[in-house]
Protein backbone atom coordinates (compact mmCIF):
# COMPACT_ATOMS: atom_id res chain seq x y z
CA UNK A 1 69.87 40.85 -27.03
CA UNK A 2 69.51 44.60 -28.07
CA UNK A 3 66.10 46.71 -27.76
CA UNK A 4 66.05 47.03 -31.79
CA UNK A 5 66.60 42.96 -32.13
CA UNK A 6 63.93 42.28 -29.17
CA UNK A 7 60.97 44.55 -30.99
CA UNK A 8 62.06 43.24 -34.28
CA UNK A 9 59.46 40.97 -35.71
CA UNK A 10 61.69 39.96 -38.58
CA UNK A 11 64.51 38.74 -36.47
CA UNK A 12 65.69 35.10 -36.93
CA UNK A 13 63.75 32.67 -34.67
CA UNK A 14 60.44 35.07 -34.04
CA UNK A 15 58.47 33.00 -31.94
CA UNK A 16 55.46 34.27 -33.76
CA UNK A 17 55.39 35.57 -37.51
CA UNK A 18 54.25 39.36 -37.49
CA UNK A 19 54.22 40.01 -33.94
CA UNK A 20 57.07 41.59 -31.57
CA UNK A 21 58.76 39.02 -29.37
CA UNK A 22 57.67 41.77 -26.51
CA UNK A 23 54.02 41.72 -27.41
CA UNK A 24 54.01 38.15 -27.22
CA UNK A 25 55.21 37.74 -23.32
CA UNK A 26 53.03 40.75 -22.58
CA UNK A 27 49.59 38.91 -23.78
CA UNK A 28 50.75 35.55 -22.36
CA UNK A 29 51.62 37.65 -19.02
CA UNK A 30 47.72 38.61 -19.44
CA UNK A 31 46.40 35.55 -19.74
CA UNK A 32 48.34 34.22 -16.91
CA UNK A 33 47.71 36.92 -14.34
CA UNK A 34 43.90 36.99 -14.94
CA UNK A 35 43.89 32.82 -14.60
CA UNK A 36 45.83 33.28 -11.13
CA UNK A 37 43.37 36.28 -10.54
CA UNK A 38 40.57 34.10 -10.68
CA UNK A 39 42.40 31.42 -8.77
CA UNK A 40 43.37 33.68 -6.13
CA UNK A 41 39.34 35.04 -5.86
CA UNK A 42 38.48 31.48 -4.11
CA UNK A 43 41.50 31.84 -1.39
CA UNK A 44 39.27 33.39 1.00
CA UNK A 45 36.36 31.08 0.46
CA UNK A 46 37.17 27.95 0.12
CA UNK A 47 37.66 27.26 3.59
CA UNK A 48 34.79 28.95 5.25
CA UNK A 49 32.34 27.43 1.74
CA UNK A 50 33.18 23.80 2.92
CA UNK A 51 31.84 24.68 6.35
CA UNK A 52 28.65 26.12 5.18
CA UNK A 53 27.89 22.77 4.16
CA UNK A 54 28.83 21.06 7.39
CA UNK A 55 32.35 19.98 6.69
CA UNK A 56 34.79 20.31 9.74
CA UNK A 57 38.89 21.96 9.40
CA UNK A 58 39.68 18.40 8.23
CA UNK A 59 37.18 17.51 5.81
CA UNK A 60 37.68 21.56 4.57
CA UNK A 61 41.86 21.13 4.58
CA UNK A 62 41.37 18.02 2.18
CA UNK A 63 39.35 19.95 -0.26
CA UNK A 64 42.26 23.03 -0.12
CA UNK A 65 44.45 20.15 -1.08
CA UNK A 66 42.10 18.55 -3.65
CA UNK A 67 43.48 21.18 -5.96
CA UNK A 68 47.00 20.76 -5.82
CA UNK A 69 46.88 16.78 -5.99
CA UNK A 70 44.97 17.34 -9.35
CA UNK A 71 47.34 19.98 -10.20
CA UNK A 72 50.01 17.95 -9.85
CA UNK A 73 48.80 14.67 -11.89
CA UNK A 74 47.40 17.19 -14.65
CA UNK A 75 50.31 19.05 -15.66
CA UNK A 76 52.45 16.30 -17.16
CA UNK A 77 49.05 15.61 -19.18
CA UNK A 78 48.53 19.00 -20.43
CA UNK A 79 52.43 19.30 -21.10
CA UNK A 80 52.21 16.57 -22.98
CA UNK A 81 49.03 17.27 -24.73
CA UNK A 82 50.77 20.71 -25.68
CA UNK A 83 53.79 19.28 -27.22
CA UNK A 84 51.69 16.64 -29.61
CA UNK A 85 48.67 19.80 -30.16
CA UNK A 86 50.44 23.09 -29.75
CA UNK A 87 50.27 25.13 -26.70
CA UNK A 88 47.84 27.58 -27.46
CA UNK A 89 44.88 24.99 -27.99
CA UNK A 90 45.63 23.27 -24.22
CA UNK A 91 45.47 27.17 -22.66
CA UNK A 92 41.94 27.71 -24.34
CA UNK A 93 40.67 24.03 -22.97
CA UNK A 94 41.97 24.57 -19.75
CA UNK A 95 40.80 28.20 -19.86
CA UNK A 96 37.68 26.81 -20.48
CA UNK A 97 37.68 24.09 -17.73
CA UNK A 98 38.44 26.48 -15.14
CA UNK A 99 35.30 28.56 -16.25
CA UNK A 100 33.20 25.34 -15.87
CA UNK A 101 35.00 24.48 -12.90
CA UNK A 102 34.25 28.00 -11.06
CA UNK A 103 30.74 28.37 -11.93
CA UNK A 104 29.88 24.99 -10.81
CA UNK A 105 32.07 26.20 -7.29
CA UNK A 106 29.22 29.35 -7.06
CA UNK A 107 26.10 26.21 -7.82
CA UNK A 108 27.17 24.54 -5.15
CA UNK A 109 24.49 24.57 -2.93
CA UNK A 110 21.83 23.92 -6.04
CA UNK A 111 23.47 21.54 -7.63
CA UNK A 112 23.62 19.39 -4.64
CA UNK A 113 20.27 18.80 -4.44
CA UNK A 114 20.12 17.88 -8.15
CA UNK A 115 22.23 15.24 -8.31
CA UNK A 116 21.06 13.43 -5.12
CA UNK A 117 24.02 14.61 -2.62
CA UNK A 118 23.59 14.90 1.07
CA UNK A 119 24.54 18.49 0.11
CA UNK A 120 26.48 20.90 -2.07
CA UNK A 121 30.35 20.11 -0.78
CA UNK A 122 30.45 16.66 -3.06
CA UNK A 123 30.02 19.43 -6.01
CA UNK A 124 32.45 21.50 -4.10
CA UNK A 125 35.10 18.35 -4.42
CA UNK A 126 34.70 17.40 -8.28
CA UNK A 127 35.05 21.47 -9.22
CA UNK A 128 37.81 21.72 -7.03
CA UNK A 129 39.42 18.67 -8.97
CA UNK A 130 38.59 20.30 -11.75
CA UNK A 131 39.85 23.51 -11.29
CA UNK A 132 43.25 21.64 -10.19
CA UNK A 133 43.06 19.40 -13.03
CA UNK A 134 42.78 22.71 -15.15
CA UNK A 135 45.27 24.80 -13.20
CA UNK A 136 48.11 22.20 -14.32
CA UNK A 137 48.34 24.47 -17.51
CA UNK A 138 51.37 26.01 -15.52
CA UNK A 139 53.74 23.63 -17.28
CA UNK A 140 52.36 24.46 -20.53
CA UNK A 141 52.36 28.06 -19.86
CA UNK A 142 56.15 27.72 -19.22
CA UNK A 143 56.81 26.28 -22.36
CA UNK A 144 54.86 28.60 -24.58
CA UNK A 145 57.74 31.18 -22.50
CA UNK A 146 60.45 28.86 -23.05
CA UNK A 147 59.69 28.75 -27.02
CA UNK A 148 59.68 32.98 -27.20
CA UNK A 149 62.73 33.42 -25.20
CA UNK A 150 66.34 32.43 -26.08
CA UNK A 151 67.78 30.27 -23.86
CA UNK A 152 69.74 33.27 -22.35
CA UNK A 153 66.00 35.39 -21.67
CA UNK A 154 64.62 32.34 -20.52
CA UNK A 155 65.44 32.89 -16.47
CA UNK A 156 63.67 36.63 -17.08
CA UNK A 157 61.00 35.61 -19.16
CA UNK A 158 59.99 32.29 -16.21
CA UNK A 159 60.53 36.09 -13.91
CA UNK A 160 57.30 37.46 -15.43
CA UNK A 161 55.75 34.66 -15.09
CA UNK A 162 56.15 34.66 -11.60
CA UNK A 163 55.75 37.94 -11.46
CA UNK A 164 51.92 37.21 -12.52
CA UNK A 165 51.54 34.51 -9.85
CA UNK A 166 52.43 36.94 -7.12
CA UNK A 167 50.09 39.58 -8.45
CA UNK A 168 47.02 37.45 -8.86
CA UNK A 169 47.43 36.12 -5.25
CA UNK A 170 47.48 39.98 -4.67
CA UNK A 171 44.87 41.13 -6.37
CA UNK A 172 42.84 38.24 -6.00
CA UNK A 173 41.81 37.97 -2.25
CA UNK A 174 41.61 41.46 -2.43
CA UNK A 175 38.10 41.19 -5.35
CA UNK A 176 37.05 38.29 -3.06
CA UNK A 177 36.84 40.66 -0.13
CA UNK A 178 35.06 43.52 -2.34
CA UNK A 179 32.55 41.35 -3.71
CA UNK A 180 31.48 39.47 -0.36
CA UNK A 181 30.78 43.08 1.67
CA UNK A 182 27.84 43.49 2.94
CA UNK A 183 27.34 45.97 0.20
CA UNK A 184 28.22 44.54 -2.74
CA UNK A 185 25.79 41.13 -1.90
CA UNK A 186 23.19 44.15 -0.90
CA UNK A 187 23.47 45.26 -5.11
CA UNK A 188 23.81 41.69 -6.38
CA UNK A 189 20.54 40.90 -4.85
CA UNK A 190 18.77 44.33 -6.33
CA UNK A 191 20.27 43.78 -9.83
CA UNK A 192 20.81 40.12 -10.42
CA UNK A 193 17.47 37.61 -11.03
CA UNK A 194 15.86 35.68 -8.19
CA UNK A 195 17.22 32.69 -9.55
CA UNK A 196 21.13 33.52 -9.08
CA UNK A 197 22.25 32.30 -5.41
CA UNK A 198 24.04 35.56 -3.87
CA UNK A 199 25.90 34.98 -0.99
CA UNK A 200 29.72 35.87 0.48
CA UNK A 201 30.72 32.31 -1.06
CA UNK A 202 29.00 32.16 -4.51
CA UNK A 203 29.63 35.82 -5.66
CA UNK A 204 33.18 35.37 -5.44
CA UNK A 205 32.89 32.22 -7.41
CA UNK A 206 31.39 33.10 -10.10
CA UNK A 207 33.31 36.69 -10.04
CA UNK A 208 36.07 34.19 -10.65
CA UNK A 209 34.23 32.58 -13.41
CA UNK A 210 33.71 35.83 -15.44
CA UNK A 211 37.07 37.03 -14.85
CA UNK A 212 38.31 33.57 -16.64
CA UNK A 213 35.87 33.43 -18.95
CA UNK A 214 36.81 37.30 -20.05
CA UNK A 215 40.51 35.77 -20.17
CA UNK A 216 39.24 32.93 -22.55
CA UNK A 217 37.71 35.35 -24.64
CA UNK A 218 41.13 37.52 -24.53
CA UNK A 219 43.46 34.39 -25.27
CA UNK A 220 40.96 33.22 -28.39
CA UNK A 221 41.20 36.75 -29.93
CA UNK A 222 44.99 37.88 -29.02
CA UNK A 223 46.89 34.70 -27.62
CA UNK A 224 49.25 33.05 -30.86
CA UNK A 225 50.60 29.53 -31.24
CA UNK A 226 54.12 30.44 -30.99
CA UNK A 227 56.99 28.30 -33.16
CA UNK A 228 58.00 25.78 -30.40
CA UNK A 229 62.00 25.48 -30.79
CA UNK A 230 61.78 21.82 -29.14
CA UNK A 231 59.78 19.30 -26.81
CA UNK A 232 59.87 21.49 -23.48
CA UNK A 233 57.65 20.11 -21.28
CA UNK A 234 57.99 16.51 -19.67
CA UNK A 235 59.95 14.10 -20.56
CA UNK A 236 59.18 10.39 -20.25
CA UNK A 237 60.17 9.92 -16.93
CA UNK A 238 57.57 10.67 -13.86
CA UNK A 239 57.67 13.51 -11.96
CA UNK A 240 57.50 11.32 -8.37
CA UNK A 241 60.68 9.66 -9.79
CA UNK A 242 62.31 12.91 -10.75
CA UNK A 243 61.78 13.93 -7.36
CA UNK A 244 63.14 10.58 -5.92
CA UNK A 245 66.29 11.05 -7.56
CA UNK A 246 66.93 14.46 -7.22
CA UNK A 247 66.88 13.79 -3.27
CA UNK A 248 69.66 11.17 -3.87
CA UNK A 249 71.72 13.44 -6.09
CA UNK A 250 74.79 14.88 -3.20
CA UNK A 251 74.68 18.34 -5.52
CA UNK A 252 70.74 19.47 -4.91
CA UNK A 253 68.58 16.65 -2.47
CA UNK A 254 69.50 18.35 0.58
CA UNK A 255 68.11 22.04 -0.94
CA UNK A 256 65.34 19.93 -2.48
CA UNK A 257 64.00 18.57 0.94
CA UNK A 258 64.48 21.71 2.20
CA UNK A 259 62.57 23.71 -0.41
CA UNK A 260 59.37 20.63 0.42
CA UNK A 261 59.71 21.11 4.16
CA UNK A 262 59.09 24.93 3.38
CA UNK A 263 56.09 24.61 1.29
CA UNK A 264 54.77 22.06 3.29
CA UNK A 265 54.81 23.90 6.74
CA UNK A 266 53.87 27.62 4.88
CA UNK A 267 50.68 25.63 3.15
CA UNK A 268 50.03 24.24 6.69
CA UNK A 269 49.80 27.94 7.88
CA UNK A 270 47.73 29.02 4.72
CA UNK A 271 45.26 26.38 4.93
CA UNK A 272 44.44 27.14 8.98
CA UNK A 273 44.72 30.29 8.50
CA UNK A 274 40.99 31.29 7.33
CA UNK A 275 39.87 28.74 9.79
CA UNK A 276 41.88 30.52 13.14
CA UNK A 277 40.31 33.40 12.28
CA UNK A 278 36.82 32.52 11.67
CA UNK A 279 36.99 30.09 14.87
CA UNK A 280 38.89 32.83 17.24
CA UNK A 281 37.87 36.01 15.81
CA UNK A 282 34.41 35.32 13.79
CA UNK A 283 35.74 36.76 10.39
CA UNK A 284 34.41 35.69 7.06
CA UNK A 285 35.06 35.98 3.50
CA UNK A 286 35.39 39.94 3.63
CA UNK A 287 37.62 40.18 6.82
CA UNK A 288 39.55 37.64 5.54
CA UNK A 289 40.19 38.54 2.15
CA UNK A 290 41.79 41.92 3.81
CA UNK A 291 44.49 40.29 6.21
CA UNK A 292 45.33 37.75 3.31
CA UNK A 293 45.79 40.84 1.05
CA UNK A 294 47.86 42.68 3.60
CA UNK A 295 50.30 39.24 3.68
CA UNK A 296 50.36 38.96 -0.16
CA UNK A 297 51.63 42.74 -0.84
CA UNK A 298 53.76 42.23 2.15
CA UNK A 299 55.30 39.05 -0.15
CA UNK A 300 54.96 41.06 -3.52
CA UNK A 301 56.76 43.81 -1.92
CA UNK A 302 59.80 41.58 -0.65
CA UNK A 303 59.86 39.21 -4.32
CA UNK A 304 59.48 42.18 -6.18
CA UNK A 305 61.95 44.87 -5.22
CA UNK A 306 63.81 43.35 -2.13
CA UNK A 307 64.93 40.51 -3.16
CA UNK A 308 67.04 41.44 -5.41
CA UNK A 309 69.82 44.06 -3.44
CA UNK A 310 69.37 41.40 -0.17
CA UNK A 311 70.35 38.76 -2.53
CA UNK A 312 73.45 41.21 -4.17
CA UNK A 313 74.78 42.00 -0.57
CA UNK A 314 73.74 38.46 1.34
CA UNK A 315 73.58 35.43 -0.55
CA UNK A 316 70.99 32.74 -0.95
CA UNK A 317 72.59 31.29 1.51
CA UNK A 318 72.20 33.41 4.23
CA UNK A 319 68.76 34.94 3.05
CA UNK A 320 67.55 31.07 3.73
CA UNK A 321 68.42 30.33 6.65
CA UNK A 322 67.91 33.96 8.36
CA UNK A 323 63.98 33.53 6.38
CA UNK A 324 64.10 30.13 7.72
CA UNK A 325 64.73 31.04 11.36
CA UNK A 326 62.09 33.91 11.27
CA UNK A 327 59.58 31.91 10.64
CA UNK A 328 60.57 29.26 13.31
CA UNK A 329 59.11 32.22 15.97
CA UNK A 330 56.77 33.62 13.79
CA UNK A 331 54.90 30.46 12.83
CA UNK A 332 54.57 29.26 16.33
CA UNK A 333 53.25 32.90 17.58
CA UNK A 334 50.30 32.82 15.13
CA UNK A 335 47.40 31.62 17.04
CA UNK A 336 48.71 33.64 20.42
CA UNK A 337 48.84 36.30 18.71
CA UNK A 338 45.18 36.79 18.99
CA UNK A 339 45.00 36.37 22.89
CA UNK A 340 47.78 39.30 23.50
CA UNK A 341 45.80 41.83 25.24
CA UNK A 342 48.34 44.15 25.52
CA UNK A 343 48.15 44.99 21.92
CA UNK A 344 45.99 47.96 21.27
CA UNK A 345 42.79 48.15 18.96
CA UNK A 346 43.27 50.54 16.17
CA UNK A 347 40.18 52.13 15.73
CA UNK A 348 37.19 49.58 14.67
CA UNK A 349 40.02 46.49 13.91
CA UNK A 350 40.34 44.75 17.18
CA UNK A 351 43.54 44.11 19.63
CA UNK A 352 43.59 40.41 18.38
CA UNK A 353 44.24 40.96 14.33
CA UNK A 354 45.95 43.96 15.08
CA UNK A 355 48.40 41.40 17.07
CA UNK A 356 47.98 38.89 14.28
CA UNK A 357 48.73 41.53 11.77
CA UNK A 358 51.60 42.40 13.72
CA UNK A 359 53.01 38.88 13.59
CA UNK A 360 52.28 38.38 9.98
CA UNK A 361 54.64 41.15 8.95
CA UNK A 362 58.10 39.00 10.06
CA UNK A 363 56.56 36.02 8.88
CA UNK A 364 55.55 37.36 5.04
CA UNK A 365 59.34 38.71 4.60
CA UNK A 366 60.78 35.39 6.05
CA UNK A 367 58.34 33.32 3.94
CA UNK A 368 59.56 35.41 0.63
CA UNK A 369 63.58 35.10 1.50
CA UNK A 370 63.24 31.22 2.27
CA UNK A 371 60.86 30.15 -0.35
CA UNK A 372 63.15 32.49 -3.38
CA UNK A 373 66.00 31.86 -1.88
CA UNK A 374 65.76 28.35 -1.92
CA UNK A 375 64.28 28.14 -5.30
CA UNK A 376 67.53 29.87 -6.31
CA UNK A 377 70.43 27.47 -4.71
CA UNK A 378 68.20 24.26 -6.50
CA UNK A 379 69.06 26.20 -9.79
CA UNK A 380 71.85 27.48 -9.17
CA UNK A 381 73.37 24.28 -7.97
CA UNK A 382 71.95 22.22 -10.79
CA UNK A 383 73.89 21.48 -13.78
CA UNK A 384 73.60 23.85 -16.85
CA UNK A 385 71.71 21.26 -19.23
CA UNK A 386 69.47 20.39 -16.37
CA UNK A 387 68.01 23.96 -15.53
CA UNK A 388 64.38 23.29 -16.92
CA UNK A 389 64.33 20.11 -14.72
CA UNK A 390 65.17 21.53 -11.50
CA UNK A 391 62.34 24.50 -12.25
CA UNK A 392 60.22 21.55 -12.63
CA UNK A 393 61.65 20.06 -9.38
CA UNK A 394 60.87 22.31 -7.44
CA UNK A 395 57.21 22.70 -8.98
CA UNK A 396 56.97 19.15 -8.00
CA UNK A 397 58.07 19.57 -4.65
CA UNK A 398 55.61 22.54 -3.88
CA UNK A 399 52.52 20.64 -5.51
CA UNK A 400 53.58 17.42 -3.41
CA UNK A 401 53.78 19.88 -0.22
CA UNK A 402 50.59 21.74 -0.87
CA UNK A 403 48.65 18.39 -1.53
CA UNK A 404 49.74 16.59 2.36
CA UNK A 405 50.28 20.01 4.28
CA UNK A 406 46.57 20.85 4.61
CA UNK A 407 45.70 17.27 5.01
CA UNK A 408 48.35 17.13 7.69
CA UNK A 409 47.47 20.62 9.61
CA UNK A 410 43.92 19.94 9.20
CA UNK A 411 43.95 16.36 10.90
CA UNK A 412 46.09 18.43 13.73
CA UNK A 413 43.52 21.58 14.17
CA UNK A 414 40.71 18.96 14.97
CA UNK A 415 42.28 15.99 16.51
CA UNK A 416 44.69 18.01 19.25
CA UNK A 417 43.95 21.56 18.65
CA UNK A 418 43.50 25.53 16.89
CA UNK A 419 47.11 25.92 17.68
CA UNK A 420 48.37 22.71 16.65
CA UNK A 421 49.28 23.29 13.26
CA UNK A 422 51.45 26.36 13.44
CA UNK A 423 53.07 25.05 16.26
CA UNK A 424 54.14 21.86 14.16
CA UNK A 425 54.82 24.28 10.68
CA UNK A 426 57.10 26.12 12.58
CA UNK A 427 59.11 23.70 14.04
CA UNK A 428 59.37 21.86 10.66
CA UNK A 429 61.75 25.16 9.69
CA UNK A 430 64.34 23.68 12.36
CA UNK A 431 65.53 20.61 10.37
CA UNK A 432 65.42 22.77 7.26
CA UNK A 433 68.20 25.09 9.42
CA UNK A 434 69.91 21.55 10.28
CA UNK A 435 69.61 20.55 6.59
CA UNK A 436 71.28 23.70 5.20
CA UNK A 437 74.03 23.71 8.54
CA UNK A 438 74.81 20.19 7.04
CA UNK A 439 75.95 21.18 3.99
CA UNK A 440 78.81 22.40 3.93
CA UNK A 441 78.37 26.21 2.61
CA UNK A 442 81.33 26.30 0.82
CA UNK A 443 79.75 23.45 -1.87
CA UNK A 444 76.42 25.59 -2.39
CA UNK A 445 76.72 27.74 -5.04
CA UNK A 446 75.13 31.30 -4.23
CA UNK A 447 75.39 34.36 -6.59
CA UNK A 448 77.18 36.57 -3.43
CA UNK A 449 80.09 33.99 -4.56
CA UNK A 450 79.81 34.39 -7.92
């Protein structure tokens, strides 16, 4: 498609009367980034809220992973409810849930009183559901791109999409870690009334919940119904037995296991992380929020502009299992890392998160090859007419992975111990090296081939 065609707003099959097809993916791109921006605001928190309120790494891992069960039983719902409604009505409701959700996040501690709870982390829970619940308007945010963008767009249009995801885990920590410093709670409490809990938990949440509600504003004002070519969303069969048989199929289930084992043992690391370093180093939100920043631009960095020539010159292939064998090491040296006394301080940051820092670098750029990389080989080895599904697949996979892997790393950090988990997440990289050695490389399709 030329440049002239793509800003033409009279060409056949506009996805919106009057406006550019370009405009179009730029305001959903908006909308999509600030609802991940407020998503990614509560990264640093969550953890460290739940044990304000007495919870231990268990009890805080299963509400990380309250969010992605919901997430994952919610977005066949508001697929659905987007194919019967349109799509632009189910982004302003779940726009609007997420607003309600955060808020209630930041009222925690108030609330729980209210309503007769032992104390504020049973509110914590049911807005975590929410937000979940809420955040399942991924699938219908892919299908509003799917109906703007022909079918041969469609890969670069799901691209910017992705491109907002990275960028709001970016971004995000980083606002969380500005609005919990010392001197940012110092001005809430001068300028905001008595009756407004400040704290390093509750201003990020409701940071979170202005941010969204902004975006609702934005998407009410600027965010079209598009003309929907076709029913993209779900189809009638259920996710869990989409999953089950792309596992059996010999052309994808061994990439497909793979791609879970990935997620699972990375969203073991991300969940224990906050809690290593509070636990071993006595960071909070604001300390935090920097060395989860550093990771994410670290990831942006590789997704963004590496990716591409590594993939040109190596091959999925190759970029998976070399990704998947640094983080084997890397994984497994992440709570050491802050015991190596032969790494130097630099200046006030001390030897330990210098060494953790150190460590992190190796294991953001394996993270980004593996988890791309295999993302890539599930599509690319799919069958034309069956490209939306394995996008989904692999959405399902992630959700499944991010729901147990906290569970799972949580149960380990308090039942054996702090090192537990990342010991376990990076040995669960091995059988995804045996997996990929299995299969014979010759029948996975990779674009160095092409």
């Amino acid at each position: 498609m030329n440049e002239e065609a793509d800003d033409d707003p009279s060409e056949d099959g506009v996805p919106v009367p009057g406006m550019t097809r370009r405009r179009v993916v730029g305001t959903l791109f908006l909308v999509i980034f600030l609802d991940l921006l407020g998503f990614g605001i509560l990264i640093p928190v969550i953890p460290l809220y739940a044990k304000f309120f007495g919870a231990n790494e268990f009890v805080g891992s299963l509400l990380i992973a309250t969010y992605s069960l919901f997430q994952f039983a919610g977005a066949p719902i508001l697929g659905r409810l987007s194919d019967e409604r349109g799509r632009r009505p189910v982004l302003l409701l779940s726009l609007t849930g997420s607003v309600l959700a955060w808020t209630l996040f930041g009222l925690a501690g108030e609330l729980g009183s209210v309503i007769g709870a032992a104390n504020g982390l049973v509110v914590l829970f049911f807005a975590r559901a929410l937000a979940g619940a809420m955040g399942g308007n991924i699938a219908t945010a892919n299908a509003y791109m799917a109906d703007i963008t022909s079918p041969e767009d469609r890969a670069k249009g799901l691209g910017i999409l992705g491109a907002a995801f990275g960028l709001g885990f970016v971004f995000g920590p980083a606002i969380a870690g500005l609005v919990s410093s010392p001197a940012a709670l110092s001005l809430f409490e001068s300028v905001l009334p008595a009756a407004v809990p400040v704290s390093e938990f509750t201003m990020p949440s409701f940071t979170a919940a202005a941010l969204t509600a902004g975006n609702l504003v934005l998407a009410f004002f600027v965010l079209p119904e598009p003309n929907r070519r076709e029913r993209t969303t779900v189809g009638n069969e259920s996710r869990l037995r989409q999953l089950y048989d792309a596992v059996r199929s010999p052309d994808i289930g061994s990439l497909v296991v793979a791609f879970f084992l990935a997620s699972f043992a990375f969203s073991a690391f991300e969940s224990q992380f906050i809690f290593l370093t509070s636990d071993r180093l006595g960071y909070g939100t604001a300390e935090n929020a920097v060395l989860l920043t550093y990771i994410g631009v670290l990831i942006a960095i590789v997704q963004g502009g590496l990716i591409g020539p590594l993939t040109d010159r190596f091959g999925e292939y190759r970029l998976a299992l070399v990704g998947a064998g640094i983080q084997v090491v890397t994984l497994a040296l992440v709570p050491f890392s802050l015991s190596w006394s032969f790494v130097p301080a630099l200046g006030p940051v001390e030897s330990g998160a210098v060494a953790l820092a150190l460590v992190s670098t190796p294991l953001a750029f394996g993270n980004a090859l593996t988890n791309v990389s295999l993302n890539a080989l599930v599509s690319l080895n799919a069958d034309a007419d069956e490209q939306g599904g394995a996008f989904g697949l692999t959405q399902s996979a992630s959700s499944l992975a991010r729901t147990f892997g906290p569970a799972a790393a949580g149960l380990l950090y308090v039942a054996i111990a702090y090192w537990s988990p990342f010991v376990v997440a990076g040995l669960l990289f091995v059988p995804i090296l045996v997996l990929l050695g299995l299969v014979a490389r010759g029948s996975i399709e990779s674009t160095a081939d092409a």
